[in-house]
N, C-alpha and C. Protein backbone atom coordinates (compact mmCIF):
# COMPACT_ATOMS: atom_id res chain seq x y z
N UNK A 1 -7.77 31.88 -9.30
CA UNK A 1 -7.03 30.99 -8.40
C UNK A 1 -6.77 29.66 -9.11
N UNK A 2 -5.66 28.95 -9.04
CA UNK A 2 -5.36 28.05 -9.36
C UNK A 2 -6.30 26.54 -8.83
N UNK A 3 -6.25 25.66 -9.48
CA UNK A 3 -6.94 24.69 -9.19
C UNK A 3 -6.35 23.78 -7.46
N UNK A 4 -4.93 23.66 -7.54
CA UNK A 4 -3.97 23.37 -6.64
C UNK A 4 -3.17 24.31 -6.45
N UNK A 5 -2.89 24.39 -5.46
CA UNK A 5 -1.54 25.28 -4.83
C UNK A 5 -0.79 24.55 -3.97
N UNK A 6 0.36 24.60 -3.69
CA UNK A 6 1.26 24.17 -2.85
C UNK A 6 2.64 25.11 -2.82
N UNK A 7 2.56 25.04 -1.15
CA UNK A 7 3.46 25.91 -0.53
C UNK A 7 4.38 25.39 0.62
N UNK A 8 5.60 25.77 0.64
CA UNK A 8 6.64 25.16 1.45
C UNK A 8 6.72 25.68 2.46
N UNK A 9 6.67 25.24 3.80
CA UNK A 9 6.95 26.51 5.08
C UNK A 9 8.72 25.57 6.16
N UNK A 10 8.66 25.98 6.48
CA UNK A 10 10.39 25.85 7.49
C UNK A 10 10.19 24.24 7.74
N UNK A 11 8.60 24.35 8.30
CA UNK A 11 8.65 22.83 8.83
C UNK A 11 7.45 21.66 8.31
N UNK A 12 6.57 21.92 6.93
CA UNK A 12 5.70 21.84 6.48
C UNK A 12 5.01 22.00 4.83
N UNK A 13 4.71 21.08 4.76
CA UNK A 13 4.02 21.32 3.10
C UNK A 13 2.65 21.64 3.24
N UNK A 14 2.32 22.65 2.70
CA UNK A 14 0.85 23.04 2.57
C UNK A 14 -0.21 22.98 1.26
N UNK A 15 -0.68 22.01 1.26
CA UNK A 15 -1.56 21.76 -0.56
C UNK A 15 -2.97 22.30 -0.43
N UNK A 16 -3.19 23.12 -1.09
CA UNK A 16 -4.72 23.88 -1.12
C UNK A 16 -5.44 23.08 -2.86
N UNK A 17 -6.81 22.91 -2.42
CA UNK A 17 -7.29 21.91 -3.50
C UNK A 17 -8.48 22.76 -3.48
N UNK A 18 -9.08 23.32 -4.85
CA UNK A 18 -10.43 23.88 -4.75
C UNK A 18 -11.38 22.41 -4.44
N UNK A 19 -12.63 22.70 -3.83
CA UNK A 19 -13.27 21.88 -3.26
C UNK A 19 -14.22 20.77 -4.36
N UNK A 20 -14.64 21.66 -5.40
CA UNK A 20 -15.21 21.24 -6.57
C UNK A 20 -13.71 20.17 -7.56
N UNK A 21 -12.94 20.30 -6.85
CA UNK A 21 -11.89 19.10 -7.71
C UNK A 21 -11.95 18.01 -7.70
N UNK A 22 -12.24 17.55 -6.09
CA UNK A 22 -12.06 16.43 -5.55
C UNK A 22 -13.20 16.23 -4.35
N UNK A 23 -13.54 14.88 -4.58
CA UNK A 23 -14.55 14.41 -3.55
C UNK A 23 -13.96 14.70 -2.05
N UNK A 24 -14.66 14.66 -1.17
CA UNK A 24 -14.01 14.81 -0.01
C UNK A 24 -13.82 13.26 0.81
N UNK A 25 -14.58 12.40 0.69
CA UNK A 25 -14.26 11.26 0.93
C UNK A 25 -12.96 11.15 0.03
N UNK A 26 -12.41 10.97 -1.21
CA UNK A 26 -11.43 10.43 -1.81
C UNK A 26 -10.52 11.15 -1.38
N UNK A 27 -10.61 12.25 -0.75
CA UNK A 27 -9.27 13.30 -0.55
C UNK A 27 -8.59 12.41 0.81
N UNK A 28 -9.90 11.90 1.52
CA UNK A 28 -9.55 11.31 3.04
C UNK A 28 -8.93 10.15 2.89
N UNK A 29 -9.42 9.18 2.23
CA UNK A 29 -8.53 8.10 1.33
C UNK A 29 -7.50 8.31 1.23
N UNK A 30 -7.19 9.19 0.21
CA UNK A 30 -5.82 9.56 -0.17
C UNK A 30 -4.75 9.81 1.02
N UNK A 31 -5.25 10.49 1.76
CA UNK A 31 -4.69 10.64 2.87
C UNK A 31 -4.67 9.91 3.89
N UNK A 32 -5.03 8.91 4.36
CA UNK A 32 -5.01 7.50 4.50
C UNK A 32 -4.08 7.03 4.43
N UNK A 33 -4.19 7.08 2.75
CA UNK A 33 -2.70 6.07 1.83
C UNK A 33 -1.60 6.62 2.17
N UNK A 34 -1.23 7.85 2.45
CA UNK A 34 -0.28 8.13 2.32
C UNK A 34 0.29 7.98 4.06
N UNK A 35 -0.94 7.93 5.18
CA UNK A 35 -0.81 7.90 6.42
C UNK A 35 0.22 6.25 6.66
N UNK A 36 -0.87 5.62 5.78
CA UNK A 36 -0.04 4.26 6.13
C UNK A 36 1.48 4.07 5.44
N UNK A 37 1.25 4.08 4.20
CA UNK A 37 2.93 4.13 3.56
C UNK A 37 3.90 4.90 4.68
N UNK A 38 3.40 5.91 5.01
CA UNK A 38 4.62 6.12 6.16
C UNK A 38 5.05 5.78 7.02
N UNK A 39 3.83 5.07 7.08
CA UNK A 39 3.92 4.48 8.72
C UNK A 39 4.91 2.91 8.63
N UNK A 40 4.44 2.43 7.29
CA UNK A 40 4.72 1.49 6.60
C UNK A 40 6.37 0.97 6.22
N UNK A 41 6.78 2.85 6.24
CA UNK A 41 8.27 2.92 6.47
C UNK A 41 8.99 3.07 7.36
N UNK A 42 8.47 3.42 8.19
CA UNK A 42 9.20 2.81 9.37
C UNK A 42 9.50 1.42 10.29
N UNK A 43 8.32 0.69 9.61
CA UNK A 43 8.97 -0.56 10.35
C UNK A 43 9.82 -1.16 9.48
N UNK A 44 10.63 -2.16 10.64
CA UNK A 44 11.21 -3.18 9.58
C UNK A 44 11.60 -4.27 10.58
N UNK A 45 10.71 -4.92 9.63
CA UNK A 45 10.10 -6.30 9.33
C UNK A 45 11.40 -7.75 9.47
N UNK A 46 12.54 -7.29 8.95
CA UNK A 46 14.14 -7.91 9.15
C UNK A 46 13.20 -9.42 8.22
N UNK A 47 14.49 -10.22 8.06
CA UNK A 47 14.80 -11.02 6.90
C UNK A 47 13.22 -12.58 8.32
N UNK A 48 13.26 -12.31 8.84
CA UNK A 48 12.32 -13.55 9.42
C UNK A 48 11.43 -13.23 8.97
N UNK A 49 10.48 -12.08 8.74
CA UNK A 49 9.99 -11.87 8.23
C UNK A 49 9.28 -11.89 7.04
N UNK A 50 10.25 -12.07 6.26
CA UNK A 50 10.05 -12.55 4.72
C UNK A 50 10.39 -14.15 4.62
N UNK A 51 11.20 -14.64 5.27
CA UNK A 51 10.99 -16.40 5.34
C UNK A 51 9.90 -17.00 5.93
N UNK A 52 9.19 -16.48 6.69
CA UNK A 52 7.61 -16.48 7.02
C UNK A 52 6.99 -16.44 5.78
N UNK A 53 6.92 -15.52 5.08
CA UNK A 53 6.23 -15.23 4.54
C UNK A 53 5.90 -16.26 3.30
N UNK A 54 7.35 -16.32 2.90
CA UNK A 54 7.82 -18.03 2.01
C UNK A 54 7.78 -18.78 2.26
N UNK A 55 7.31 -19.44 3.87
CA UNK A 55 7.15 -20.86 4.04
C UNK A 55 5.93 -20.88 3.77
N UNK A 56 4.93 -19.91 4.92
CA UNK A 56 3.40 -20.19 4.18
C UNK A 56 3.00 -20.46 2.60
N UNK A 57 3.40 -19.40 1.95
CA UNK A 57 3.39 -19.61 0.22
C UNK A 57 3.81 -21.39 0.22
N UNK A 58 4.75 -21.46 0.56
CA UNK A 58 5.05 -23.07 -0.03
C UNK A 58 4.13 -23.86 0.03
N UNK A 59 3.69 -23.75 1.53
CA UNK A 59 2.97 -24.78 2.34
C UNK A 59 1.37 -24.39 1.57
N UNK A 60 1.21 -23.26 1.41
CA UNK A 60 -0.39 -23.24 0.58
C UNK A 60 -0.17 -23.80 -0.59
N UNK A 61 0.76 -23.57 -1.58
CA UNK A 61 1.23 -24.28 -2.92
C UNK A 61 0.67 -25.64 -2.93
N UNK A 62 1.59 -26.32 -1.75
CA UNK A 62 2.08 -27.62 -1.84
C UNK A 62 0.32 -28.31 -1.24
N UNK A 63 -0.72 -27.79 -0.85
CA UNK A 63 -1.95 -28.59 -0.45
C UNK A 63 -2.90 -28.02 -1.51
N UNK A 64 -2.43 -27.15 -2.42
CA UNK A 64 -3.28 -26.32 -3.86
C UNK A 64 -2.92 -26.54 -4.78
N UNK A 65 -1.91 -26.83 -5.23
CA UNK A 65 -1.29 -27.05 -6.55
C UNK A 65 -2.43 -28.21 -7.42
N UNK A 66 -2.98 -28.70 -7.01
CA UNK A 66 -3.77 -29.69 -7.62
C UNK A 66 -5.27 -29.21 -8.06
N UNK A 67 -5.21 -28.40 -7.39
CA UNK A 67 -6.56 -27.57 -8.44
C UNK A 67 -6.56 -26.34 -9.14
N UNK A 68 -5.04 -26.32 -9.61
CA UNK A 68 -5.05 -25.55 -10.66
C UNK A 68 -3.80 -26.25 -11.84
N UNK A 69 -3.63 -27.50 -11.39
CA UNK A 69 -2.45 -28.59 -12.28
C UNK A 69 -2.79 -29.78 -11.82
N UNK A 70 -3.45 -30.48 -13.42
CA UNK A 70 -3.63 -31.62 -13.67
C UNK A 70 -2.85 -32.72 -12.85
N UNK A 71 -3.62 -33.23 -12.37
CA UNK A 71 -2.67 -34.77 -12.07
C UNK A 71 -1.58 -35.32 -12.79
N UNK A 72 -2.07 -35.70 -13.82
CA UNK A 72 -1.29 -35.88 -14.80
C UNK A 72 -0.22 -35.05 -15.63
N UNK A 73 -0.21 -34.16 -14.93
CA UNK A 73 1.16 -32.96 -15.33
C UNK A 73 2.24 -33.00 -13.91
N UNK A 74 1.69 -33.17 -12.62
CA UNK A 74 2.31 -33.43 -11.77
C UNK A 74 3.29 -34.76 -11.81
C-alpha cells in the first residue's frame, strides 16, 4: 500500500495517510489550517478594513519610533 492515497468522488476528495506517517495531533492541525483559510476566504473584509488597519500601524509607529531611532536621526 502506498504511503498516501487520494481519491476523487462526484462530490469529495478522499486522502488516506498510513498512520505511522504522521502524528495525529499534527494531522488535526493541519486540518485546522486548512479549516480556517477557507473560512478565511470567504469573508471580505472591503477596503475599511485595511485603512484600519493602516491607521493603527501609523499611530503605533508614531508613539514607537523612538525606541528603535535615535533622537538624533529623527
Amino acid at each position: 500500500m502506498k504511503s498516501i492515497t487520494f481519491d476523487t468522488l462526484d462530490d469529495r476528495f478522499v486522502i488516506s495517510i498510513e498512520k505511522n506517517l504522521v502524528a495525529k495531533d499534527r494531522l488535526l492541525q493541519l486540518l485546522n489550517d486548512l479549516r480556517i483559510e477557507l473560512l478565511a476566504d470567504k469573508v471580505d473584509f472591503g477596503s475599511q478594513l485595511e485603512e484600519l488597519d493602516e491607521t493603527i500601524k501609523q499611530q503605533w509607529w508614531d508613539q514607537n519610533k523612538r525606541r528603535f531611532i535615535p533622537e538624533s536621526v529623527l
